[in-house]
Structure formats: C-alpha cells, structure tokens
N, C-alpha and C. Protein backbone atom coordinates (compact mmCIF):
# COMPACT_ATOMS: atom_id res chain seq x y z
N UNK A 1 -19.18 108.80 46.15
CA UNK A 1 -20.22 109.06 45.19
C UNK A 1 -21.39 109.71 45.91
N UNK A 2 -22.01 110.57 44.95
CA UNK A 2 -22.94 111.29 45.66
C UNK A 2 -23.89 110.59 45.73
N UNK A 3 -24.92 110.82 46.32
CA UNK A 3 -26.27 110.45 46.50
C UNK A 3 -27.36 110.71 45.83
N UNK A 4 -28.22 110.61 45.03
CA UNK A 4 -29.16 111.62 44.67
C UNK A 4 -30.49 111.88 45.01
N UNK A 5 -31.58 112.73 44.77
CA UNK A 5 -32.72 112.72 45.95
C UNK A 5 -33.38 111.44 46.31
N UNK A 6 -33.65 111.68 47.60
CA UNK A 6 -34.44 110.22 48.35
C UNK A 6 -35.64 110.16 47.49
N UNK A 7 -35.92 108.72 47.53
CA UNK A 7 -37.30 108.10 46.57
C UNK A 7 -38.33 108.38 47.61
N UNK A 8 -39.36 109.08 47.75
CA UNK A 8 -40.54 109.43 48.43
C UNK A 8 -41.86 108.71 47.61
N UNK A 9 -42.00 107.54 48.64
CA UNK A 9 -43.22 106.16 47.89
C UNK A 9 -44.30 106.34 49.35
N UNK A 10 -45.15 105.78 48.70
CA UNK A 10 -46.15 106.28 49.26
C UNK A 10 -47.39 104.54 49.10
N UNK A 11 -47.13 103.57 49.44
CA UNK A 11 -47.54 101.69 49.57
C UNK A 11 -48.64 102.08 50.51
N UNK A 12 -49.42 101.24 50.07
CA UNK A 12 -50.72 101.28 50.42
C UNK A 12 -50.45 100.02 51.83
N UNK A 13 -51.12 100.53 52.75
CA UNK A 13 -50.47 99.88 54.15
C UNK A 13 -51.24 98.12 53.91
N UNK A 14 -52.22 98.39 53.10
CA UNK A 14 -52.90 96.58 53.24
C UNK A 14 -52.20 95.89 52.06
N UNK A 15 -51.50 96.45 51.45
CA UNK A 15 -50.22 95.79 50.53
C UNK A 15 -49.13 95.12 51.17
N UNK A 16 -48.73 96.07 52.16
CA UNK A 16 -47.26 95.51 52.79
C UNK A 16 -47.69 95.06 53.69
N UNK A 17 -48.70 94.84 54.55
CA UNK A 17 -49.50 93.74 55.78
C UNK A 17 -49.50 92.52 54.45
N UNK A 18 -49.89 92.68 53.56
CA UNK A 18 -49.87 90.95 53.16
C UNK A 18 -48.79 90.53 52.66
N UNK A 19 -48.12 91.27 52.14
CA UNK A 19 -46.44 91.10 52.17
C UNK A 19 -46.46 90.38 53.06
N UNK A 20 -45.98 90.94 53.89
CA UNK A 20 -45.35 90.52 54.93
C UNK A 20 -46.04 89.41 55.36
N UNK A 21 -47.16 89.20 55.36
CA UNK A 21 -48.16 87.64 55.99
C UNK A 21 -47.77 86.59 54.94
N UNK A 22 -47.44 87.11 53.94
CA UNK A 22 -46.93 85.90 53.08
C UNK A 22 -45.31 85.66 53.14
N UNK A 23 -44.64 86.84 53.93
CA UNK A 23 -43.39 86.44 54.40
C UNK A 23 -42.89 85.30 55.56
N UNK A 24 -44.17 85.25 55.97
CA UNK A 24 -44.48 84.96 57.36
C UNK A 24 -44.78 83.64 56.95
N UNK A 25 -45.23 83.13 56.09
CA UNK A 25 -45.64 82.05 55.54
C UNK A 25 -44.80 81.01 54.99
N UNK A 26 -43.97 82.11 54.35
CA UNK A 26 -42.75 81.32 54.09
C UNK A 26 -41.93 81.22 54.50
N UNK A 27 -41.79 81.74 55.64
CA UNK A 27 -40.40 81.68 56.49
C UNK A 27 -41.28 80.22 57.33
N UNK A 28 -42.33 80.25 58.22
CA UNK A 28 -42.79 78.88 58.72
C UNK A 28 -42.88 77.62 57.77
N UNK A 29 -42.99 78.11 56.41
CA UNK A 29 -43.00 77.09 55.14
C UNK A 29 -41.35 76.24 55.40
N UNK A 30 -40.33 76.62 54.95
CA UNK A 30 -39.29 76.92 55.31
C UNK A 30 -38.69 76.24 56.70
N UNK A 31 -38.99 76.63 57.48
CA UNK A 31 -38.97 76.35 58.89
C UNK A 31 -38.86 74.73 58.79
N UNK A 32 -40.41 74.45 58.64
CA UNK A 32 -41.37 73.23 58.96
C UNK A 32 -40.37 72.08 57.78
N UNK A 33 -39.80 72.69 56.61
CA UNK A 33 -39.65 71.79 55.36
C UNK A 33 -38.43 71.53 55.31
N UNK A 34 -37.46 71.62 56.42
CA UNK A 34 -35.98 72.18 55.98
C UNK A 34 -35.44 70.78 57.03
N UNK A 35 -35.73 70.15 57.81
CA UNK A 35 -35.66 68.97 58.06
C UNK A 35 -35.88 67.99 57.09
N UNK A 36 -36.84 67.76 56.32
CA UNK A 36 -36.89 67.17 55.47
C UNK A 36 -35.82 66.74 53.92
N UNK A 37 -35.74 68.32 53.66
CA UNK A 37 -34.79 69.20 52.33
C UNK A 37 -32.97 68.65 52.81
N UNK A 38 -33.19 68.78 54.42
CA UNK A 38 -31.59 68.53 54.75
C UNK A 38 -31.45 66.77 55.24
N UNK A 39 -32.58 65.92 55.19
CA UNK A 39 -32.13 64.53 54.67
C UNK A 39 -32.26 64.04 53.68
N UNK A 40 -32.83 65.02 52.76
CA UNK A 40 -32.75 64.28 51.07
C UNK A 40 -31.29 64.86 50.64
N UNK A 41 -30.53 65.93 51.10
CA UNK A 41 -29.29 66.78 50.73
C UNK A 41 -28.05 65.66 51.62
N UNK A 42 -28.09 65.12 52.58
CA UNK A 42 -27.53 64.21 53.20
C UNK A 42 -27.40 63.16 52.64
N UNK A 43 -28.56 62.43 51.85
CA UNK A 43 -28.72 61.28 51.28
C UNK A 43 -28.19 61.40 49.99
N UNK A 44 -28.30 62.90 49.31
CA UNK A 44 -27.25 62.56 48.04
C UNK A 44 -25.75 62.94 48.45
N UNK A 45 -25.40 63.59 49.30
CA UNK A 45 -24.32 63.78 49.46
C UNK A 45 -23.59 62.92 49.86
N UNK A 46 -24.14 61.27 50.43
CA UNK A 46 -23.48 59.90 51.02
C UNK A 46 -23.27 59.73 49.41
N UNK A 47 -24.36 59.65 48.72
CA UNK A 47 -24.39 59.00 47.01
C UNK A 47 -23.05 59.83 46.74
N UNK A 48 -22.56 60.47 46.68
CA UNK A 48 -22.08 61.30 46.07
C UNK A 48 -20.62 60.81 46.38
N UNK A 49 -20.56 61.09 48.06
CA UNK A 49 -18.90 60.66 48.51
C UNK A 49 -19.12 58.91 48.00
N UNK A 50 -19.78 58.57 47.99
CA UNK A 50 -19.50 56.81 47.58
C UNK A 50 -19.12 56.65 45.78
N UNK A 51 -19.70 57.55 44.90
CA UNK A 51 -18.78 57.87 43.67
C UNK A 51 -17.53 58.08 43.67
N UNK A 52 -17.31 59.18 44.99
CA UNK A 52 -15.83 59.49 44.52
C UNK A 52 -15.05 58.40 45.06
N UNK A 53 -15.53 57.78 46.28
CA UNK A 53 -14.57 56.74 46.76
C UNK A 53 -14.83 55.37 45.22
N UNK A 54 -15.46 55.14 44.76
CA UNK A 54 -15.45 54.06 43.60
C UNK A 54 -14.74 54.78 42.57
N UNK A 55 -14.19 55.73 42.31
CA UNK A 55 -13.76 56.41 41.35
C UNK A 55 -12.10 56.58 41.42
N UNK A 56 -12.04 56.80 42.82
CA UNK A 56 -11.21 56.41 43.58
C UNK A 56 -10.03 55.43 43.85
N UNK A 57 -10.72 54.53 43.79
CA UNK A 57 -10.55 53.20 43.89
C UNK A 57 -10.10 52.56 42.14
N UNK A 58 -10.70 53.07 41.51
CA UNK A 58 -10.86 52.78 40.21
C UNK A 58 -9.83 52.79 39.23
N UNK A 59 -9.13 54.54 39.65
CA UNK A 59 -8.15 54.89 39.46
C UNK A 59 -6.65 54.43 40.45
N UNK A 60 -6.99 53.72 41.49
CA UNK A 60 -5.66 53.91 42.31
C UNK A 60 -4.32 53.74 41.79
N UNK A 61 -4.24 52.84 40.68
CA UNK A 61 -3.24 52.38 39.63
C UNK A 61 -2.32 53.47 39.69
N UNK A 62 -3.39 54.62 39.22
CA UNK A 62 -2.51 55.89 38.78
C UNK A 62 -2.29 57.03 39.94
N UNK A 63 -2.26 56.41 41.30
CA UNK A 63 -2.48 57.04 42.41
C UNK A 63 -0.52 57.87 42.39
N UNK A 64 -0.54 58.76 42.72
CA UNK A 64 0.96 59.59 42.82
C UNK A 64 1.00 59.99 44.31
N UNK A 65 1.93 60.81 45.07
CA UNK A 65 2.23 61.10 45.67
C UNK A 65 1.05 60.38 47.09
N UNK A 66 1.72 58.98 47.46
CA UNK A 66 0.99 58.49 48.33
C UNK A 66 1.88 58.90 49.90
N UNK A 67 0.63 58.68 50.73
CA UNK A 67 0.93 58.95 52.38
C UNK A 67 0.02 57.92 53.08
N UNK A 68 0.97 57.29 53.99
CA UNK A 68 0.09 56.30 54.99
C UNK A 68 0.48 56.99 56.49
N UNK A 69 -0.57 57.12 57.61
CA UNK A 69 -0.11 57.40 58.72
C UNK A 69 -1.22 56.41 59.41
N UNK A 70 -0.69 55.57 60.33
CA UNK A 70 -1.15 54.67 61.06
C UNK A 70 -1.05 54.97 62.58
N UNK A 71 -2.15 55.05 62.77
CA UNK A 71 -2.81 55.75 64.18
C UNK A 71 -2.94 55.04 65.60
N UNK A 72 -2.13 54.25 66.16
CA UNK A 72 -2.01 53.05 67.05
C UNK A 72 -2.58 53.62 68.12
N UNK A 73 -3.02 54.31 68.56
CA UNK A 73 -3.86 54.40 69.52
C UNK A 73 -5.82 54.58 69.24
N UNK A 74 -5.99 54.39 68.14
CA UNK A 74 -7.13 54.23 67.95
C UNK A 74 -7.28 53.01 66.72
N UNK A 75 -6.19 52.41 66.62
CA UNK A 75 -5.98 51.38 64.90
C UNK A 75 -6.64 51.72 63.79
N UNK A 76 -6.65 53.33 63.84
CA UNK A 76 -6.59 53.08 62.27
C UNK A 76 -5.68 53.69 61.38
N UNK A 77 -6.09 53.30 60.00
CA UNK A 77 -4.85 54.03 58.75
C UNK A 77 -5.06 54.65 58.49
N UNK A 78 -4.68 55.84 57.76
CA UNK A 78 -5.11 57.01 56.78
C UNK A 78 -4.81 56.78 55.43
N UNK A 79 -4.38 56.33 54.87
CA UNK A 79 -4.27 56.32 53.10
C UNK A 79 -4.53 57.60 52.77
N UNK A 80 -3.79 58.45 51.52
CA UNK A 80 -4.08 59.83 51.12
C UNK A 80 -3.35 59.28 49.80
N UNK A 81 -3.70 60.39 48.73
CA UNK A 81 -3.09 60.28 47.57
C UNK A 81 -4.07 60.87 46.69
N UNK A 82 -2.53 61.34 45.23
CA UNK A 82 -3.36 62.16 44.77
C UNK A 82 -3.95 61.77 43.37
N UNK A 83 -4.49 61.85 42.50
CA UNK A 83 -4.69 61.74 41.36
C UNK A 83 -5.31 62.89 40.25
N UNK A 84 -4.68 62.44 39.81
CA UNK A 84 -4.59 63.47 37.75
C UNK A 84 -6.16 62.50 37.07
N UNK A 85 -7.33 63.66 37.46
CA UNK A 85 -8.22 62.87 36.75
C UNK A 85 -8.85 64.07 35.50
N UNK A 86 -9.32 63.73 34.49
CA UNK A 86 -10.13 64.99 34.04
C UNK A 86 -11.52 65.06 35.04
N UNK A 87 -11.27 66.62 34.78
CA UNK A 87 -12.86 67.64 35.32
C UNK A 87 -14.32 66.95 35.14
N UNK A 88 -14.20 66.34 34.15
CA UNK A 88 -15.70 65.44 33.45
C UNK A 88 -16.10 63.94 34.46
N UNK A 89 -14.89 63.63 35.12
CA UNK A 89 -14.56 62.25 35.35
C UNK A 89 -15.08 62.56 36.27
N UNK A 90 -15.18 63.43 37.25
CA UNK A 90 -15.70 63.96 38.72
C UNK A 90 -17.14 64.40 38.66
N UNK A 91 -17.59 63.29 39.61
CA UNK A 91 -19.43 63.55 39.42
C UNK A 91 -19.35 64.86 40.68
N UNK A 92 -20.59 65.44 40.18
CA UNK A 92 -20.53 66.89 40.68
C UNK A 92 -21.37 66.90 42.18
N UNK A 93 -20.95 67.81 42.90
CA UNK A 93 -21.64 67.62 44.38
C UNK A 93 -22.78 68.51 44.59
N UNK A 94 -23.36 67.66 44.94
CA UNK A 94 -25.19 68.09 45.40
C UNK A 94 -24.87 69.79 46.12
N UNK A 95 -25.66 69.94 46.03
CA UNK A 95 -26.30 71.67 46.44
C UNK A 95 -27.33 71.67 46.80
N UNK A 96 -26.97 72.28 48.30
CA UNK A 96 -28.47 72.95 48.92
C UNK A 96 -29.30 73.65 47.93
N UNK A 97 -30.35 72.95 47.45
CA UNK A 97 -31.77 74.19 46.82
C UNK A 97 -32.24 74.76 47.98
N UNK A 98 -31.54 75.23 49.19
CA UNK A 98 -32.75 75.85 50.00
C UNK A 98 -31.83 76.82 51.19
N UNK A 99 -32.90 77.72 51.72
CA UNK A 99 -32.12 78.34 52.35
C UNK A 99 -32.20 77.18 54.04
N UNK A 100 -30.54 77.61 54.00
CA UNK A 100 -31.09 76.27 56.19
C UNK A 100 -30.85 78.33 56.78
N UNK A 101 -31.85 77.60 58.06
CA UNK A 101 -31.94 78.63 59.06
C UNK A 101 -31.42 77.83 60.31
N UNK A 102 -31.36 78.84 60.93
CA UNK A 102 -30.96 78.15 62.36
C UNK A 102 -32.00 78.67 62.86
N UNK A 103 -32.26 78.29 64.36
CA UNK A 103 -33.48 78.19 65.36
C UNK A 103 -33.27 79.33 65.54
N UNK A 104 -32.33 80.57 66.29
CA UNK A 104 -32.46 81.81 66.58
C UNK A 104 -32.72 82.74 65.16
N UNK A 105 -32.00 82.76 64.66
CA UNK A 105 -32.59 83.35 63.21
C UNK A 105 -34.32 83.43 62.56
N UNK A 106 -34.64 81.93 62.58
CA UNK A 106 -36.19 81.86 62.60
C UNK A 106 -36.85 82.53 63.72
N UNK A 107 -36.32 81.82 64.82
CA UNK A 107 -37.51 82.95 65.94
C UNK A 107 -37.10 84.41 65.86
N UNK A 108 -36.24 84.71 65.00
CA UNK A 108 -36.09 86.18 65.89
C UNK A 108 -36.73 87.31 64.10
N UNK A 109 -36.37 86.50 62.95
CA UNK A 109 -37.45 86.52 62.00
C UNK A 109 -38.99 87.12 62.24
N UNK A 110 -39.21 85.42 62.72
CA UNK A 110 -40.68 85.18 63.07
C UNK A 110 -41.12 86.36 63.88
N UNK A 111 -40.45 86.68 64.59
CA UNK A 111 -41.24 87.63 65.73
C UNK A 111 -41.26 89.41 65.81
N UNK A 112 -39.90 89.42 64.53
CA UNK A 112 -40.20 90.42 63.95
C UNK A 112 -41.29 90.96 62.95
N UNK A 113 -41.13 89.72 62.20
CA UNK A 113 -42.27 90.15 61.38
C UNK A 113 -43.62 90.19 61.86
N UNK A 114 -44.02 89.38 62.30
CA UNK A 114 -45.34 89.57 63.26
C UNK A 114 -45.34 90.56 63.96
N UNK A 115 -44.25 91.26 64.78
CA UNK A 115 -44.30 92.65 65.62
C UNK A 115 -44.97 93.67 64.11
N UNK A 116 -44.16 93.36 63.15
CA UNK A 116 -44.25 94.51 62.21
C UNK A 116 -45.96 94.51 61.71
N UNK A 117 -46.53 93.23 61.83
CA UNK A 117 -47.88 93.07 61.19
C UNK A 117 -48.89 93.32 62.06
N UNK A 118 -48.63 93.16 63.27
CA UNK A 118 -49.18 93.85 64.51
C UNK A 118 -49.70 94.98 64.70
N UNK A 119 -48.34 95.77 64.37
CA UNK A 119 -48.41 97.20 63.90
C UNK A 119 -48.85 97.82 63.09
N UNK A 120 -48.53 97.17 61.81
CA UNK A 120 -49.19 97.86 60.77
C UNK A 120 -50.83 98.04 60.79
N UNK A 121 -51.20 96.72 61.44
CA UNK A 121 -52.95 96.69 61.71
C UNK A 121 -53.37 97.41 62.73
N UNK A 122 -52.36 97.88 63.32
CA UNK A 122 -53.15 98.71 64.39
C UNK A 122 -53.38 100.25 64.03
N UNK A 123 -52.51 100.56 62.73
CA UNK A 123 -52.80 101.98 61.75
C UNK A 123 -52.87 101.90 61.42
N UNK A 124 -54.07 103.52 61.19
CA UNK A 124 -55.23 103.94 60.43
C UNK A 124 -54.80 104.45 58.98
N UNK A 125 -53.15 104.81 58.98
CA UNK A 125 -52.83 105.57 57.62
C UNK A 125 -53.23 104.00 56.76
N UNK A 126 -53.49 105.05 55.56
CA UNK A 126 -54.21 104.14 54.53
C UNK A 126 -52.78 103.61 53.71
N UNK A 127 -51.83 104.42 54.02
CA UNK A 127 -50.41 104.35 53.08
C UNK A 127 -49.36 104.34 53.83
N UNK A 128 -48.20 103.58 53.96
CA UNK A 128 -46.59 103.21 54.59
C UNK A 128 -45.66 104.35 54.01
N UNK A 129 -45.22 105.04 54.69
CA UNK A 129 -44.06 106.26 54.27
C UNK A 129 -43.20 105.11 53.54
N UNK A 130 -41.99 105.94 53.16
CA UNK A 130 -40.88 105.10 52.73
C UNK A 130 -39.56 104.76 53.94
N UNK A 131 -39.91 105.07 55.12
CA UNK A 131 -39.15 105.03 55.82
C UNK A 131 -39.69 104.01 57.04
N UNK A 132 -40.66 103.63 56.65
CA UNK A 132 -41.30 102.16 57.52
C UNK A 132 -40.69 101.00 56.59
N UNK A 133 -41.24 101.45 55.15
CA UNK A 133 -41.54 100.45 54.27
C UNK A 133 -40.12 100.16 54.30
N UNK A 134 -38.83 100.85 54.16
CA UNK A 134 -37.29 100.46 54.56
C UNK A 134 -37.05 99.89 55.43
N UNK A 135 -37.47 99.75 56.88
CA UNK A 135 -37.78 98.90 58.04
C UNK A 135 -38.27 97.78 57.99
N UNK A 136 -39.30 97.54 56.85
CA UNK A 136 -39.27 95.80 56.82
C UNK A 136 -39.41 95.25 55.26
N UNK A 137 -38.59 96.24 54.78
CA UNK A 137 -38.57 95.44 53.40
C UNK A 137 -37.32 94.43 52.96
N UNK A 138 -36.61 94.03 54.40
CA UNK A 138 -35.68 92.61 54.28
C UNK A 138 -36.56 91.45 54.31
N UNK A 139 -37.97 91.66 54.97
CA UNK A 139 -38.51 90.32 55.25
C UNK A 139 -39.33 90.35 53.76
N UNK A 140 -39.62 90.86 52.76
CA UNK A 140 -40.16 91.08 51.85
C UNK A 140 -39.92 90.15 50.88
C-alpha cells in the first residue's frame, strides 16, 4: 500500500516539554505505586485460587478422569482431575489494572525522557518539527 504525503505539524516546543514532564510523572507515579498495585493483585489472586480449590472440592463427586502420582522423594501427592462445570460456576480471575515495569525499562524510560526534556529546553525554536515530535511521541 502506498503511502500518502507526510503530515508536516508544526507543536509548539513548551507543549511537548510538558508533555513529556507529565510523562515523566507518570512513569515515577507508576514506578513508586506498582509495589503496592502488585500486593493487592497477589492478595486477590490467593482469594481467587482458594475459590477454585473450594469449588473444587465441592464438586469432587463429579471428578472424571482422575491421576495420582506420588513423589517419594520429596512425599508428596499430586491429585489431578477433571471436571464438567458451567462457565458461570467459575469465579473469574483478577487482572492487572496496571501497567508492571521492570527496573531496566523504567530507568531507561526515565532517562530518556529527561534527555529529551533537557533538550528541548535548551531550544530556542518556538515550535518541534514533526520529525522530533516522532522521536518522543512513545513517551506521550
């Protein structure tokens, strides 16, 4: 497919400096909150496997195609099996609301964007070509 002419924009440079400072904001927002976000996501996700094991359990009656493998060098059992439950009967599993970062990802984020805000304050153009503004409009 063809291409058709390039978009020629013309952002006022103290627009995309606060962009970006509020990118910056939320990526440390983020950062700082995501320890927190990933033991409340832990804590429902124990809630969660402890439904299915009571549900589990509940049903075993109607348990089908069972498997035991017993592990003598560490004593324990495995129990497996399957069950025919309806879709409704199955409480639903928690979801990350958030983005997780890892430590290199954040610093290497972080230090881009600040290189980029660095920069931008150190020029005088009053306006960002479209070919900067493509350069950091992922952190946007």
């Amino acid at each position: 497919m063809a291409r058709g002419k390039a978009i020629s924009v013309k952002i006022p440079t103290e627009r995309v400096i606060k962009a970006l400072e509020q990118s910056l904001n939320k990526l440390e927002l983020d950062w700082t909150s995501q320890e927190a976000n990933e033991a409340k996501y832990n804590k429902a996700y124990e809630a969660w496997k402890k439904q299915l094991v009571e549900l589990a359990v509940s049903k075993i009656s109607k348990a089908e195609n069972l498997r035991a493998n017993y592990r003598s060098w560490n004593n324990t059992l495995n129990v497996d099996f399957d069950l025919t439950i309806k879709e409704n009967d199955v409480p639903s599993e928690p979801e990350r609301g958030y983005t997780t970062l890892h430590k290199h990802e954040y610093l290497n984020n972080k230090e881009e964007i600040s290189n980029a805000i660095r920069i931008l304050k150190m020029t005088d153009e009053e306006v960002v070509n479209t070919s900067t503004y493509n350069a950091v409009a992922r952190y946007l």
